[in-house]
Protein backbone atom coordinates (compact mmCIF):
# COMPACT_ATOMS: atom_id res chain seq x y z
CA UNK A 1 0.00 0.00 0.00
CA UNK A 2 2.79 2.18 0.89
CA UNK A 3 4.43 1.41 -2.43
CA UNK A 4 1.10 2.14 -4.43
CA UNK A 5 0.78 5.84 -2.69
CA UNK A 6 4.60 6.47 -3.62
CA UNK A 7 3.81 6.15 -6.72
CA UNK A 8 0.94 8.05 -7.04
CA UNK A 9 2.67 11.31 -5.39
CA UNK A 10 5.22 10.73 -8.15
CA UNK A 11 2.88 10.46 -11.03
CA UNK A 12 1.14 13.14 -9.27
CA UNK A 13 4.23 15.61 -8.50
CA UNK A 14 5.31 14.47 -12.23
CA UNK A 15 2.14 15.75 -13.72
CA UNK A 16 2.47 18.94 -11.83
CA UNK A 17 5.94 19.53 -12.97
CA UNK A 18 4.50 19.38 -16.33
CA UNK A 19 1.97 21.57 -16.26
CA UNK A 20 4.22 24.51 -14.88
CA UNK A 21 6.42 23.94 -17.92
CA UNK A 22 3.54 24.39 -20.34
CA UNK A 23 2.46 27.56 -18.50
CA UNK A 24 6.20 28.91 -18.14
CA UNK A 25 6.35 28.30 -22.19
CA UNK A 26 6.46 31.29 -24.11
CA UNK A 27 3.39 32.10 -26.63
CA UNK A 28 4.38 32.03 -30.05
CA UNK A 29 3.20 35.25 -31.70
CA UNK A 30 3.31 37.06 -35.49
CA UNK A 31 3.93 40.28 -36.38
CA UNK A 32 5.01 42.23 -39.54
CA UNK A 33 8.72 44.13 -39.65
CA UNK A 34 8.50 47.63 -40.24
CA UNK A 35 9.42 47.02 -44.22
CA UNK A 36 5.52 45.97 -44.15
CA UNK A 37 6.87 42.59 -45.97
CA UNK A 38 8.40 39.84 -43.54
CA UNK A 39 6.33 38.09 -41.18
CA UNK A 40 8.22 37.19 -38.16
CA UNK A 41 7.70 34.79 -35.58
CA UNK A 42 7.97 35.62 -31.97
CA UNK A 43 8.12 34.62 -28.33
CA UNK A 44 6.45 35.83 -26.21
CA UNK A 45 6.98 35.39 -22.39
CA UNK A 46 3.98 36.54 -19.95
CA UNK A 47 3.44 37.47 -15.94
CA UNK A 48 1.72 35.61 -14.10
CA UNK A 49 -0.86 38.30 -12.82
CA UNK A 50 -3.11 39.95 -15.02
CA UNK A 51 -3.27 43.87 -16.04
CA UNK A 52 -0.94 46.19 -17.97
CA UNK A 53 2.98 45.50 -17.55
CA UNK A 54 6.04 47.33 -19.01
CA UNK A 55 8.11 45.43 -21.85
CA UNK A 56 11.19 44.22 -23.02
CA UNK A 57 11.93 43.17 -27.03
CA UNK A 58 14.75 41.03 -26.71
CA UNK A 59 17.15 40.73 -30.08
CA UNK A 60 18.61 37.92 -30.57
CA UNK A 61 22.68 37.22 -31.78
CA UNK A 62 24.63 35.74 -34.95
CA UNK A 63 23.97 32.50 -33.43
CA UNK A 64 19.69 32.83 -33.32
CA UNK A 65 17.53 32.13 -30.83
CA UNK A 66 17.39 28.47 -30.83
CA UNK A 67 18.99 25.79 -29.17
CA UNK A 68 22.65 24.93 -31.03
CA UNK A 69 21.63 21.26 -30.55
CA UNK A 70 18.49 21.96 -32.33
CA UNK A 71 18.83 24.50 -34.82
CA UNK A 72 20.97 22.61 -37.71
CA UNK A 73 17.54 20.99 -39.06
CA UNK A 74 15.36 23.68 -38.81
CA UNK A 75 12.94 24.78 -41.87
CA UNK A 76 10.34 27.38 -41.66
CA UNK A 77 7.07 27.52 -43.75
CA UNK A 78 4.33 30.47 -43.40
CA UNK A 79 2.80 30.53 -40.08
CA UNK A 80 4.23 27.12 -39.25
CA UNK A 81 7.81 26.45 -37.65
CA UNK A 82 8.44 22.88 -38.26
CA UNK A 83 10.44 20.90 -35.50
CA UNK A 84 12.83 21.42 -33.84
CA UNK A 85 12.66 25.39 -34.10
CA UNK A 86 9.87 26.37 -31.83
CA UNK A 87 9.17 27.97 -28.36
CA UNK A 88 10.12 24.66 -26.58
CA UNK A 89 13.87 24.90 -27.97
CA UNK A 90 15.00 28.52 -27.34
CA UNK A 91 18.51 28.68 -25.92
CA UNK A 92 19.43 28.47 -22.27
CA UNK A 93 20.22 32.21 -22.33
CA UNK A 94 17.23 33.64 -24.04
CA UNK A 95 14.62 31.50 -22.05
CA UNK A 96 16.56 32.34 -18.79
CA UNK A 97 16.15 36.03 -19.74
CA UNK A 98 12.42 36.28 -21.19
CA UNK A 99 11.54 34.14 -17.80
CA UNK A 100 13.68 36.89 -15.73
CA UNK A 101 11.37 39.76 -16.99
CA UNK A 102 8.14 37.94 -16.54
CA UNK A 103 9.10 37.10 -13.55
CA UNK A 104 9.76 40.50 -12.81
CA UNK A 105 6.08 41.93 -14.12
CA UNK A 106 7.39 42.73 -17.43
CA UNK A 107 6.09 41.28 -20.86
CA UNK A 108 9.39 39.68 -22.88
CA UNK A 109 9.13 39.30 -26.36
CA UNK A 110 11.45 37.85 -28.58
CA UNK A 111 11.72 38.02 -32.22
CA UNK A 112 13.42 35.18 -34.60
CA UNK A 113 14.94 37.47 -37.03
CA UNK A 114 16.45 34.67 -39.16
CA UNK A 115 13.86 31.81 -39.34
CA UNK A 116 11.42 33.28 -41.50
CA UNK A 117 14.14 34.30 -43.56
CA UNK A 118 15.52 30.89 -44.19
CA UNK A 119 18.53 31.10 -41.43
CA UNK A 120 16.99 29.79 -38.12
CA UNK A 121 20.04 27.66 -37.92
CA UNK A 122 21.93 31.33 -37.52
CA UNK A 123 25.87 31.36 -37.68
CA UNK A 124 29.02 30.31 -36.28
CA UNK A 125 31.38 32.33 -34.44
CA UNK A 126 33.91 34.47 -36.28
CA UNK A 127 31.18 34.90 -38.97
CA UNK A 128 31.33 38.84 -39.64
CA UNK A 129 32.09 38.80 -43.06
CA UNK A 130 29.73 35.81 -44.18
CA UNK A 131 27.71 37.08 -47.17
CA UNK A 132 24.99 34.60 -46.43
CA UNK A 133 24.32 37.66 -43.38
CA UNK A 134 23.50 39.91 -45.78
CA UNK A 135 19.59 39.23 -45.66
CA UNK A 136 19.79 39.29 -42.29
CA UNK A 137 21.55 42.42 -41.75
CA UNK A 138 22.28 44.06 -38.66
CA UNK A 139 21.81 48.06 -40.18
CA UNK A 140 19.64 47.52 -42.86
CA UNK A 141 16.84 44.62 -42.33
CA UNK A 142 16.89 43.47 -38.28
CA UNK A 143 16.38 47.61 -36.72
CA UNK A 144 13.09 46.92 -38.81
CA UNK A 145 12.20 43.86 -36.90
CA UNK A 146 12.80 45.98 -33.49
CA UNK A 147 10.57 48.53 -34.81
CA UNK A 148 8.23 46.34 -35.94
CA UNK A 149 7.65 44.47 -32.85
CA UNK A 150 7.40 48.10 -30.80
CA UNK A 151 4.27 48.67 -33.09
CA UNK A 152 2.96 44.78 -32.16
CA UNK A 153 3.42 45.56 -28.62
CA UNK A 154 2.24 49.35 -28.25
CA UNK A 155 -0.81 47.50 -30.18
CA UNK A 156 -1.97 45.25 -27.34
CA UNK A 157 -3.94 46.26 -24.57
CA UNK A 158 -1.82 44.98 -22.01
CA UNK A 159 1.30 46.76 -22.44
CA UNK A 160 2.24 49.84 -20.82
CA UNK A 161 2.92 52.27 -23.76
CA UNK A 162 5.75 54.56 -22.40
CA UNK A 163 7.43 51.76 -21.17
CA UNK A 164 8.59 49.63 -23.75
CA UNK A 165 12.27 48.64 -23.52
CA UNK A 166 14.98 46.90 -26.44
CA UNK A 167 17.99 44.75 -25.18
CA UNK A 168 19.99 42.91 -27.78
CA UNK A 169 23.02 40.69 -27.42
CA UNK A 170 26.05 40.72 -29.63
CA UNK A 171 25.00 41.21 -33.59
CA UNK A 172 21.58 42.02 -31.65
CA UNK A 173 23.39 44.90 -29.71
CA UNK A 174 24.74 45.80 -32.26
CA UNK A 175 21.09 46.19 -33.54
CA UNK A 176 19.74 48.09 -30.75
CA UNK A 177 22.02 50.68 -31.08
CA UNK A 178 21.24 50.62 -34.55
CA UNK A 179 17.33 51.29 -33.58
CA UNK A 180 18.52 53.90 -30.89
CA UNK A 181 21.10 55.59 -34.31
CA UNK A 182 17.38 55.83 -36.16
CA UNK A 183 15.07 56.35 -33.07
CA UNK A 184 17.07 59.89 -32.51
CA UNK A 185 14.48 62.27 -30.86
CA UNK A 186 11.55 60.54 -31.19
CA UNK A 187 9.62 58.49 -29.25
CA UNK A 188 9.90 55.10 -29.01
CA UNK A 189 11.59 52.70 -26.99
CA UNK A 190 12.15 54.37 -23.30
CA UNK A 191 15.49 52.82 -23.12
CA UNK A 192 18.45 50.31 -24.64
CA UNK A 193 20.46 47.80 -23.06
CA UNK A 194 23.23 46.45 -25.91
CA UNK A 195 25.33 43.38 -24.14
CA UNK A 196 28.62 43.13 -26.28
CA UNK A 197 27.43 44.84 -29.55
CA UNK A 198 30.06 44.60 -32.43
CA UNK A 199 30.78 48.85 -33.22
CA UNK A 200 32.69 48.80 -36.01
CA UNK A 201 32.01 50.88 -39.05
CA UNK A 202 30.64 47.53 -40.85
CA UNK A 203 28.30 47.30 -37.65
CA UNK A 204 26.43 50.79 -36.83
CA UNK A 205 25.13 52.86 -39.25
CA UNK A 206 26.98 56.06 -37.40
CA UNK A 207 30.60 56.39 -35.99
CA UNK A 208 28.42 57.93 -33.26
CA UNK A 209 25.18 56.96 -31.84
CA UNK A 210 22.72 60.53 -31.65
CA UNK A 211 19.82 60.21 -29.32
CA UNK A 212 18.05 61.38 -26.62
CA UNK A 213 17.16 57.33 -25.08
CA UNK A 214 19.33 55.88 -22.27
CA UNK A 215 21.83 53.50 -23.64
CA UNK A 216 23.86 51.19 -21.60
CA UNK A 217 26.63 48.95 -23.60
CA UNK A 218 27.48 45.87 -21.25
CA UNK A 219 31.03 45.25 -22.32
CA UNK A 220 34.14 42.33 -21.18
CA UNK A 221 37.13 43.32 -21.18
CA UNK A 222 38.30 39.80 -22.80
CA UNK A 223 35.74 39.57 -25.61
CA UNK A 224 37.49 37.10 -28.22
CA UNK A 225 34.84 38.26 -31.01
CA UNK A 226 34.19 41.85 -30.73
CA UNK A 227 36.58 45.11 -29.66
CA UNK A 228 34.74 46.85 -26.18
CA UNK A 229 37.59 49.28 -26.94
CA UNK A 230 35.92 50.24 -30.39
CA UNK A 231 32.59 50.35 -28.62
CA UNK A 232 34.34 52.56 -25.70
CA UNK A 233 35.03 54.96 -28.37
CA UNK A 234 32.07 54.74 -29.97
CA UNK A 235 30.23 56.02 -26.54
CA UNK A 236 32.87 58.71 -26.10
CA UNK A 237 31.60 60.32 -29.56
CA UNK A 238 27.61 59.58 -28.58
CA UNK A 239 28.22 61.14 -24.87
CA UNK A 240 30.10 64.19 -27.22
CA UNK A 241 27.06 64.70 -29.11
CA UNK A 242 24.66 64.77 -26.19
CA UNK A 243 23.78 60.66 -26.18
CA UNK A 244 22.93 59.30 -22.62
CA UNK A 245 24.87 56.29 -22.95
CA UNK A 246 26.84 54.31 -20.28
CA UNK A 247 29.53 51.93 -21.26
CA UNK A 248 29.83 49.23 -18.52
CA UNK A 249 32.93 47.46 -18.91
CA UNK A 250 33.19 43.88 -16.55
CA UNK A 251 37.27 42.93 -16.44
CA UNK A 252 37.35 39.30 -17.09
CA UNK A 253 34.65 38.66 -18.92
CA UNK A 254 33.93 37.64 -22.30
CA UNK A 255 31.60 37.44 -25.07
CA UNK A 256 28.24 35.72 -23.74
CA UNK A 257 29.69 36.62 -20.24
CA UNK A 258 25.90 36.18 -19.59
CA UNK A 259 25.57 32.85 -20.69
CA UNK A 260 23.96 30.78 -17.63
CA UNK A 261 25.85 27.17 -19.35
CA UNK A 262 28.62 26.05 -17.42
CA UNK A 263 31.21 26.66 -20.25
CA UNK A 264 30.77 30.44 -19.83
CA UNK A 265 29.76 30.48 -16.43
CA UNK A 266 33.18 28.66 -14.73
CA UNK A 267 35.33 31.90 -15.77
CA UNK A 268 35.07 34.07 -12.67
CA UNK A 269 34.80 37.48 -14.54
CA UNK A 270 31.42 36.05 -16.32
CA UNK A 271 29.83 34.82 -13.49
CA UNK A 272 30.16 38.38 -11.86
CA UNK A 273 29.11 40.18 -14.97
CA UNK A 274 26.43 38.37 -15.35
CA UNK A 275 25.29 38.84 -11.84
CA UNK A 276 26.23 42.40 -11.92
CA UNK A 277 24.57 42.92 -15.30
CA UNK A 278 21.03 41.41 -14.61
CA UNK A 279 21.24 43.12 -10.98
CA UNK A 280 21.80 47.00 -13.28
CA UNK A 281 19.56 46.06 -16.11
CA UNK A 282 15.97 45.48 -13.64
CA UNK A 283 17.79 49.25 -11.93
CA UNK A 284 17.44 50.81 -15.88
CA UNK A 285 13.99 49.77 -16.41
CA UNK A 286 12.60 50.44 -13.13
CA UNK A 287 14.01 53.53 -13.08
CA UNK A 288 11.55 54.35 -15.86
CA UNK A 289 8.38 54.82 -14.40
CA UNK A 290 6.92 58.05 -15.22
């Protein structure tokens, strides 16, 4: 008897762990970019209690959004993503973010800007010059995908409109400042958060980034793929011209410092970047509430 009620508190437990997975899933969502042509697939990650919330759009890097043990098969047809490129096979990194915002009362939503575009399975390290990018562009074709998911999200009713925020990580920092270069005065997203943005001249659209949003650039000083010392200048020029824009620089720490896998996270200066950075970034948003 005791055996028989064992297992039915495991099946039990089981079925409970279960069902807070499907609820902590994000909700797949479709939008148009801003060039009123591509239809791009989202995630979308949700709090818990009901109402209006603040939001984040989260931009993905050079290596996509997806899982690296999932992406290498992954095809894309119209309002379909075919397995194993869905919601259920994000990467550790951007599921541990868009559940740190909802978890935090702010909507998440992240946009695949290479799936519908034929490049869910995104691309390798040391990839900058890849002409297979082109399509995919960080100046040209992905600040369009930011913009057009600030017009999905200022379009549903529970989104607080003067409080949409854009983060972006690596060729997806590079992105947001991007958005923030053609953003300028207006309004738009309140503020920008670019982790480890490539800032070369192949990279922004502007030596200098002219705005009147908050920037912060999350930067380690041992990044093996991009130059913080390029993007250090790069905020010297924006703070010249009038930019709000803090360059955070982390000693030790490297590109995808915020990485929560155990490769990234066993070098010391990641682990405190990473702590220090999602401890600042909550600080920049909150900070926002008028």
């Amino acid at each position: 008897m005791i055996a028989l009620w064992r297992c039915i508190l495991g099946c039990v437990l089981a079925q409970l762990v279960l069902m807070s997975a499907a609820e902590a899933a994000p909700e797949t969502v479709y939008f148009k970019s801003a060039d009123g042509q591509a239809e791009i697939v989202a995630y979308l990650f949700k709090p818990a209690t009901r109402g209006t919330h603040p939001a984040v759009v989260m931009l993905h890097g050079r290596g996509g959004p997806y899982s690296a043990n999932d992406n290498a098969g992954c095809t894309f047809v119209a309002r379909s993503v075919s397995s194993p490129c869905n919601a259920a096979t994000l990467s550790m990194r951007h599921q541990m973010w868009g559940q740190f915002w909802a978890d935090r009362g702010y909507i998440a939503l992240l946009p695949d800007s290479f799936g519908p575009r034929g490049k869910a399975h995104g691309f390798g390290r040391f990839t900058h010059h890849d002409p297979d990018r082109d399509s995919v562009n960080e100046l040209t074709v992905r600040p369009l995908d930011a913009e057009g998911a600030l017009a999905y999200l200022l379009a549903r009713g529970d989104v607080v409109q003067n409080r949409i925020f854009l983060q972006g990580w690596s060729n997806g920092g590079s992105t947001t400042l991007n958005v923030m270069i053609r953003q300028g005065a207006r309004t738009g997203f309140r503020a920008a958060m670019a982790f480890y943005p490539g800032c070369g001249k192949e990279a922004l659209l502007q030596p200098a980034v002219v705005t009147t949003t908050p920037i912060t650039m999350l930067l380690g000083s041992d990044d093996e793929e991009v130059s913080p010392d390029i993007c250090q200048h790069v905020a010297e020029r924006s703070r010249g011209a009038g930019t709000p824009l803090d360059a955070i620089l982390y000693p030790g720490a490297t590109h995808d410092f915020d990485d929560p896998g155990e490769k990234h996270q066993s070098i010391p200066g990641n682990a405190a970047a990473k702590a220090d950075a999602m401890s600042r970034v909550i600080a920049i948003v909150n900070a926002a509430r008028n």
